[in-house]
Protein backbone atom coordinates (compact mmCIF):
# COMPACT_ATOMS: atom_id res chain seq x y z
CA UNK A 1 13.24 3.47 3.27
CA UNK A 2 9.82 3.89 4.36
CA UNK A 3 8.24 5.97 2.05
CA UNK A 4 9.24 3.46 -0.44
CA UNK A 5 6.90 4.09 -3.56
CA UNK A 6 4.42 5.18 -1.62
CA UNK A 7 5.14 9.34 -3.43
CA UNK A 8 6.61 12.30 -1.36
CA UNK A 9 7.23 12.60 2.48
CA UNK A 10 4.08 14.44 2.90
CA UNK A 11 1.67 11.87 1.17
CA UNK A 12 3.67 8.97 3.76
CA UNK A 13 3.42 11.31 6.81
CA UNK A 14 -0.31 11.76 6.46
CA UNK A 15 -1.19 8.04 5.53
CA UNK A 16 0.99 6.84 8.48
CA UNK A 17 -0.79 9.24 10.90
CA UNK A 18 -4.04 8.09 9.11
CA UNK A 19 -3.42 4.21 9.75
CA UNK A 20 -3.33 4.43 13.58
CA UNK A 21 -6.43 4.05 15.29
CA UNK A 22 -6.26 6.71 17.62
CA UNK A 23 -5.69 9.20 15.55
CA UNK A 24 -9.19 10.29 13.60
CA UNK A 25 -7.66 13.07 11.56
CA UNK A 26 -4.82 15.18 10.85
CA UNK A 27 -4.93 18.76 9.77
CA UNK A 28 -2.08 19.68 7.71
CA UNK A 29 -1.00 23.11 6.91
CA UNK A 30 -0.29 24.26 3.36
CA UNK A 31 0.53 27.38 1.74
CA UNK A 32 -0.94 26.68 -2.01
CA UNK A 33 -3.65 25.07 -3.81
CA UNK A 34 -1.31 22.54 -5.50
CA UNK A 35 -0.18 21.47 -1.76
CA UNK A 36 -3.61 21.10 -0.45
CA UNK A 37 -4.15 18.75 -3.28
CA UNK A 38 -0.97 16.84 -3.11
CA UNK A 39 -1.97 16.48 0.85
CA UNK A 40 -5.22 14.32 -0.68
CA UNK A 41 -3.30 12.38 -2.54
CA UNK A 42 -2.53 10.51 1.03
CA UNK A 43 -5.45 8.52 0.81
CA UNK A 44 -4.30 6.69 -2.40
CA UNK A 45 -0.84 5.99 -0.91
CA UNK A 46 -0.21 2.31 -0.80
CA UNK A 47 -0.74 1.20 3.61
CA UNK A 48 1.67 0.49 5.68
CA UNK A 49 -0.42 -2.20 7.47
CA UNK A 50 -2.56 -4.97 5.73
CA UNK A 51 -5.44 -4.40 7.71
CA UNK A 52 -7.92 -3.54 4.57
């Protein structure tokens, strides 16, 4: 699976857009304050690439 441990399918969507270099940012919709802040959580998922 891809997601893995890496949290919900949100988190992994957002950090796999993130990872790709020609992509400079995403803009995710949400309909709460708790989803906004889950949506940040994408930047502590674990990468898909080792390129850190």
């Amino acid at each position: 699976m891809i997601a893995g441990n890496r949290g919900n399918i949100t988190r992994v969507a957002l950090k796999w857009f993130l990872e790709h270099d020609a992509i400079s940012c995403v803009i995710p919709g949400f309909k709460s304050i708790a989803q906004g802040e889950d949506n940040l959580q994408a930047i502590n998922v674990e990468d898909f690439t080792n390129r850190k």
